[in-house]
Protein backbone atom coordinates (compact mmCIF):
# COMPACT_ATOMS: atom_id res chain seq x y z
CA UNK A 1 -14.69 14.76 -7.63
CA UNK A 2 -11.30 14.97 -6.25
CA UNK A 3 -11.57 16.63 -2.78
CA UNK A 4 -8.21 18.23 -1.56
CA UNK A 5 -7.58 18.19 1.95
CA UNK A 6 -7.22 21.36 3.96
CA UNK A 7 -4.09 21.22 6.75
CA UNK A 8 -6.36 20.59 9.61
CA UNK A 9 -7.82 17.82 8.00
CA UNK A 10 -4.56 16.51 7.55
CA UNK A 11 -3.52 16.51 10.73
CA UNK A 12 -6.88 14.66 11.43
CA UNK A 13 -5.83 11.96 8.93
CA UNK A 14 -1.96 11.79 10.61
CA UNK A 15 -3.91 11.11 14.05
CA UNK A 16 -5.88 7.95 12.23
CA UNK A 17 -2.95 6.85 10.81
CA UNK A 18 -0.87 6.59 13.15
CA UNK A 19 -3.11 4.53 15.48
CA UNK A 20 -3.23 2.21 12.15
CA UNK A 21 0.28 1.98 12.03
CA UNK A 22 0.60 0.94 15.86
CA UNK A 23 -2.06 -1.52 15.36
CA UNK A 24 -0.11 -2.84 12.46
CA UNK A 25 2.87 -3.51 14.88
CA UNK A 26 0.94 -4.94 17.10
CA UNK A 27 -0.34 -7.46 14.47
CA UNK A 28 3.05 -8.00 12.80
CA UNK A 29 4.51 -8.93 16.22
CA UNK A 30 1.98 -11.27 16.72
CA UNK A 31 2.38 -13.31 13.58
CA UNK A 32 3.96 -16.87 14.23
CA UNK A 33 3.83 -20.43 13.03
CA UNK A 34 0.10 -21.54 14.98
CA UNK A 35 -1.77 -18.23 14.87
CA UNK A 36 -5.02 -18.17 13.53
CA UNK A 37 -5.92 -15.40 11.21
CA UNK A 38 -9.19 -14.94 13.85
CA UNK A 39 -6.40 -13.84 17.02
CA UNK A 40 -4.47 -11.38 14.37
CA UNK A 41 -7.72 -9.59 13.68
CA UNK A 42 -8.52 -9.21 17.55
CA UNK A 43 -5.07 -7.67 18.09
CA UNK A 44 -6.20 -5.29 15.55
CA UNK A 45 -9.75 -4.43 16.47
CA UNK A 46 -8.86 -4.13 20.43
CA UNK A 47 -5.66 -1.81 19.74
CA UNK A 48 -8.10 0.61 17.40
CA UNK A 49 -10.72 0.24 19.64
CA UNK A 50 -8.92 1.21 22.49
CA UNK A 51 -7.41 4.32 21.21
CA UNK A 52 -11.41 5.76 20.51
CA UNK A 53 -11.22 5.15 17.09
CA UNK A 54 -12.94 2.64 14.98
CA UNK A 55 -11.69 0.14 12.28
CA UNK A 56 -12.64 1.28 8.79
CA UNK A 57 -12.99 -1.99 7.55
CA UNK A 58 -15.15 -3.85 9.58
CA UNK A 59 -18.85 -3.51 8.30
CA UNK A 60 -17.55 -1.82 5.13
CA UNK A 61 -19.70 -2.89 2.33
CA UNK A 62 -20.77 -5.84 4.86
CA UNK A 63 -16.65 -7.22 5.36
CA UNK A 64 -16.87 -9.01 8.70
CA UNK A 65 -13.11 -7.97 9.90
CA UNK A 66 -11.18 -5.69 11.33
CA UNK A 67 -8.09 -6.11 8.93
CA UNK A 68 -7.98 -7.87 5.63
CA UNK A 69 -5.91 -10.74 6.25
CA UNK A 70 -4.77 -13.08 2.80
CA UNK A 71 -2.41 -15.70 3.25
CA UNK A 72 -0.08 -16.83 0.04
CA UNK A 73 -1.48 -16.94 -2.75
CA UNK A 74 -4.61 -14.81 -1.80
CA UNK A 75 -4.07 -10.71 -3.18
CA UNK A 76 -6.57 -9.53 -0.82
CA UNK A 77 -10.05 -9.57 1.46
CA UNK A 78 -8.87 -12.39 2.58
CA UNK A 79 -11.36 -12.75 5.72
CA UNK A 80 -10.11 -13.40 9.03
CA UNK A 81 -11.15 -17.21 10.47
CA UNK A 82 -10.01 -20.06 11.87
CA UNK A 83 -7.29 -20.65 9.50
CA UNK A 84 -3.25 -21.29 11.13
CA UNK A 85 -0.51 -19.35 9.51
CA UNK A 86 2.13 -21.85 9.16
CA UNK A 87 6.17 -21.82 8.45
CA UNK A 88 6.78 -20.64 5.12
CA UNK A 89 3.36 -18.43 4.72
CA UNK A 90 3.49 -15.08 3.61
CA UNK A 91 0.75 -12.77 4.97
CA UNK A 92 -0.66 -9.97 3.66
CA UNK A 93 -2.46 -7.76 6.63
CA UNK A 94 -4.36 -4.88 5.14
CA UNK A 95 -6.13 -2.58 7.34
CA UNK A 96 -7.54 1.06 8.83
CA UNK A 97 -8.20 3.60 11.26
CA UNK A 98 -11.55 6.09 11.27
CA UNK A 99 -10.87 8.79 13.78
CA UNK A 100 -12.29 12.16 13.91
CA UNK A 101 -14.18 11.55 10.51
CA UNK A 102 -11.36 10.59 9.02
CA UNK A 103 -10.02 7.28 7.30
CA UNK A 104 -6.25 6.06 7.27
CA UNK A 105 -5.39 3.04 5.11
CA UNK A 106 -2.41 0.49 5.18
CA UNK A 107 -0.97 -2.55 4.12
CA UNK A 108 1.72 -4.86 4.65
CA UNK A 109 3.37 -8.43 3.53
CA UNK A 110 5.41 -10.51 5.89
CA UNK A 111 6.59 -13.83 6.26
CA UNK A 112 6.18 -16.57 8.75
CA UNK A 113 9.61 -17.74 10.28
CA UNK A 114 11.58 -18.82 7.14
CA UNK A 115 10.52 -18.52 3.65
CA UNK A 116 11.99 -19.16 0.40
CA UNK A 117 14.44 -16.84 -1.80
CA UNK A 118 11.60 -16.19 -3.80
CA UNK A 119 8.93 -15.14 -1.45
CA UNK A 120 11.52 -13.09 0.60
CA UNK A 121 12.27 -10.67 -3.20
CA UNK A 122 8.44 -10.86 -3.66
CA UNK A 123 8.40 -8.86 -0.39
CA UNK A 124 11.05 -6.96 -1.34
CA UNK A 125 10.93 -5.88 -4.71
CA UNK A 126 6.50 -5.01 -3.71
CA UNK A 127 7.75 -2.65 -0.81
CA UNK A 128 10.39 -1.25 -3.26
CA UNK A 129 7.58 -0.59 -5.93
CA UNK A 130 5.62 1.50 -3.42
CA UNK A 131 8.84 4.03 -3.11
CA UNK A 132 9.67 3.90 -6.60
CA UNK A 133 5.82 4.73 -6.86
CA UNK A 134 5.69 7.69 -4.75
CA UNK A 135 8.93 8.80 -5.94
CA UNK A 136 6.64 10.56 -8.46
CA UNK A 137 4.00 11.56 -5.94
CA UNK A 138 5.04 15.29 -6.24
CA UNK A 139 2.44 18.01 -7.06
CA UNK A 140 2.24 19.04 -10.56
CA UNK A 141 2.99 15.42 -11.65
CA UNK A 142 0.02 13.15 -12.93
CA UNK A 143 -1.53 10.30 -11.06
CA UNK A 144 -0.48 7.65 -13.79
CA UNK A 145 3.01 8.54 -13.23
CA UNK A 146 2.75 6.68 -9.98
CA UNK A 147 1.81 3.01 -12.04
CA UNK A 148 3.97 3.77 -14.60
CA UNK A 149 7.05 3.49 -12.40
CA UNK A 150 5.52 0.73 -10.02
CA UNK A 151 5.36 -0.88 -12.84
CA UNK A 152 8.58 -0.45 -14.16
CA UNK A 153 10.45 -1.57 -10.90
CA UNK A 154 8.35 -4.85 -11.19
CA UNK A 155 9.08 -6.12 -14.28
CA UNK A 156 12.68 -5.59 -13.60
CA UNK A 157 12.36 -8.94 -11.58
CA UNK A 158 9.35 -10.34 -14.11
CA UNK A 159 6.48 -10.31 -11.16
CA UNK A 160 3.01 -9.69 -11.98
CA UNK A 161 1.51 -6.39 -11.47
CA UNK A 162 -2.42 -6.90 -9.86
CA UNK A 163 -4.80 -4.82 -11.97
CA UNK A 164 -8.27 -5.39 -10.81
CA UNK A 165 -7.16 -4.07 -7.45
CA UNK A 166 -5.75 -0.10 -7.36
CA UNK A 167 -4.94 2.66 -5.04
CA UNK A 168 -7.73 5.29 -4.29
CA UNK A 169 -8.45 8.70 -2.63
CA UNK A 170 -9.49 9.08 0.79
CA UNK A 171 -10.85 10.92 3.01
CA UNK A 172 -14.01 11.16 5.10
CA UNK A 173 -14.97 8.14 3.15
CA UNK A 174 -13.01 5.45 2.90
CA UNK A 175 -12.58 5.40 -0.77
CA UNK A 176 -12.37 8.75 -3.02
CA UNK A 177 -11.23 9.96 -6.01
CA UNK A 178 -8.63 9.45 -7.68
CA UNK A 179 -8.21 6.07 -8.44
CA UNK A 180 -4.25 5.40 -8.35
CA UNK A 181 -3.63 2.91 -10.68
CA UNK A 182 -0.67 0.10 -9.51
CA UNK A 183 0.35 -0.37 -13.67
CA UNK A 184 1.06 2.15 -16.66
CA UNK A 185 -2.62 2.47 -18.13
CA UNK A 186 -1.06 4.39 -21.08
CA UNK A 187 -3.37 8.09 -19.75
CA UNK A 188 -1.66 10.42 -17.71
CA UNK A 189 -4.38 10.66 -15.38
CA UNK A 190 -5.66 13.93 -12.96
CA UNK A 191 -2.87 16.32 -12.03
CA UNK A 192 -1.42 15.46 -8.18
CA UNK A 193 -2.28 18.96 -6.15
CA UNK A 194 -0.56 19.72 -2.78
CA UNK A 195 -3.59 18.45 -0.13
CA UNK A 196 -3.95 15.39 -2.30
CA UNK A 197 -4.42 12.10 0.02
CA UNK A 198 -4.19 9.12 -1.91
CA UNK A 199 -3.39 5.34 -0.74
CA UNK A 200 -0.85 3.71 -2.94
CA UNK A 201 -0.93 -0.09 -2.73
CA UNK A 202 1.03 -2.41 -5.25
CA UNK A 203 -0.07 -5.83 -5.43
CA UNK A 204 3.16 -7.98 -6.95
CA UNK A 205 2.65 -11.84 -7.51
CA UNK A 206 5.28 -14.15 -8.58
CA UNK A 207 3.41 -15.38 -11.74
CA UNK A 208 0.53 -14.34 -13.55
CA UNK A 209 -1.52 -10.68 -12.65
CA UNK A 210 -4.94 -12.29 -13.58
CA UNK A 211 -7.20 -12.86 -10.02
CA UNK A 212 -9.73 -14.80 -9.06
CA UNK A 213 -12.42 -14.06 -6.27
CA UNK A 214 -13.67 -16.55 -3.77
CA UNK A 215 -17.60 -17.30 -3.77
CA UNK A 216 -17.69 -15.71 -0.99
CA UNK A 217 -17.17 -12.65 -3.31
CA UNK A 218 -14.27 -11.29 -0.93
CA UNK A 219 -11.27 -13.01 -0.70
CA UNK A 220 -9.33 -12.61 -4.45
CA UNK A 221 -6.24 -14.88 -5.31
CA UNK A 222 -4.00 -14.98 -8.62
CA UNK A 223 -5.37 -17.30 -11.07
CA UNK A 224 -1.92 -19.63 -11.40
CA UNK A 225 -1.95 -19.89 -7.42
CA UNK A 226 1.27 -17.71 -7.36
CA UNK A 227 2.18 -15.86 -4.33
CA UNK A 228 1.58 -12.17 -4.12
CA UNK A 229 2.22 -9.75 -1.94
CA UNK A 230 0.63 -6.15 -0.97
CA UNK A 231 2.34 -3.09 0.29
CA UNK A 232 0.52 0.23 0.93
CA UNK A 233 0.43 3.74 2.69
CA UNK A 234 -1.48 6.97 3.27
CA UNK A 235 0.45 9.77 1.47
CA UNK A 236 -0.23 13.37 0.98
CA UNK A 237 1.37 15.35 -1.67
CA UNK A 238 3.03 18.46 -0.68
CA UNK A 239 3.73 22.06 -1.83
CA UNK A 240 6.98 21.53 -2.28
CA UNK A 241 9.16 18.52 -2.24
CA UNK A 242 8.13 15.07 -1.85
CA UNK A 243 5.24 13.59 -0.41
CA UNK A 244 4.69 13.12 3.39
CA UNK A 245 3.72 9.15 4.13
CA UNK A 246 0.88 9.54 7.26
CA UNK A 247 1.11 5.56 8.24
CA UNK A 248 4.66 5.39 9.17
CA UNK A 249 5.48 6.88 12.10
């Protein structure tokens, strides 16, 4: 059941993510050839903490972490350890707010000093995807419009588009309906309705779109060991015009 969101509830939402969007700074800052996945998750968890809110990760379905942190080749759930980020990683830092009974969601890729051509349009061409995506995220449009043009915008450049992993509704809880499919899954999907909250989070990879998950059953990498990247927001679809993003201040 697809649960529209009334404007005080939005407002509720903007509050949660923008204290997820702060925290993400704060991580993104903090990212350097040395750090340990372990400190970046800290940053996270004390900024949310310290706001009164509470990260909607940690504990979720038994995660151990604050923010989902997956280094190269990993998509996502990548769990935060003792692991280094070193020159020439990409990071993908994937995290939330709860505030007020309310869940924000976010998501972004970034590199570690310098990186190659390659990785640098990986992180490119993802974030691109996303506004391409949302481009269609207008009310009275369908949900599958969304994949159909993130979609389109990656194979421009030939990347992979991750299909296990999708976009979602959200709410009170931290996953809703609709689902919000990253690829064209030939249906049109639910019509978009103005109140609509939705996180929309393409996962590109530089070679294949097949994944593998750890044995830890968390942390999920592509198959070929490709990089991938992930880049998402909280969006809420309008009466009129576009859609408003909630995690960007």
């Amino acid at each position: 059941m697809i649960n529209l969101k009334s404007p005080e509830e939005i407002k509720r939402m903007r509050a949660a993510a923008l204290i997820a969007a702060a925290a993400m700074d704060k991580v993104i800052a903090a990212v350097k050839d040395g750090v340990t996945t372990e400190e970046l998750d800290e940053i996270a968890y004390q900024y949310i903490v310290g706001r009164g809110a509470k990260p909607s990760f940690k504990g979720y379905g038994g995660f151990p972490g604050t923010a989902c942190i997956s280094i190269n080749e990993q998509i996502v759930h990548g769990i935060p350890g003792k692991r280094r980020l070193h020159e020439g990683d990409i990071v993908s830092i994937d995290l939330g707010a709860y505030l007020h009974g309310y869940h924000s969601d976010m998501a972004r890729t970034i590199g570690v000093g310098k990186i190659s051509a390659e990785a640098e349009m990986l992180i490119r061409v993802t974030q691109e995807s996303f506004f391409k995506g949302i481009e269609q995220a207008v009310a009275g449009n369908r949900i599958g419009d969304i994949g159909k043009a993130v979609e389109a915008h990656a194979k421009e450049y030939g990347l992979g588009v991750v299909r296990e992993y999708i976009g979602h509704g959200l709410g009170q809880e931290l996953h809703e309906d609709p689902e919000v499919p990253n690829y064209d899954t030939g249906r049109k999907g639910p019509v978009m309705r103005p109140g609509l909250v939705i996180a929309v989070e393409p996962m590109l990879t530089l070679g294949t779109h097949k994944v593998v998950v750890a044995p830890d059953g968390w942390v999920a990498s592509t198959k070929d060991g490709s990089l991938s990247a992930h880049y998402e927001n909280t969006i809420v679809i309008n009466e009129n015009g576009p859609c408003s993003i909630l995690t960007i201040a």
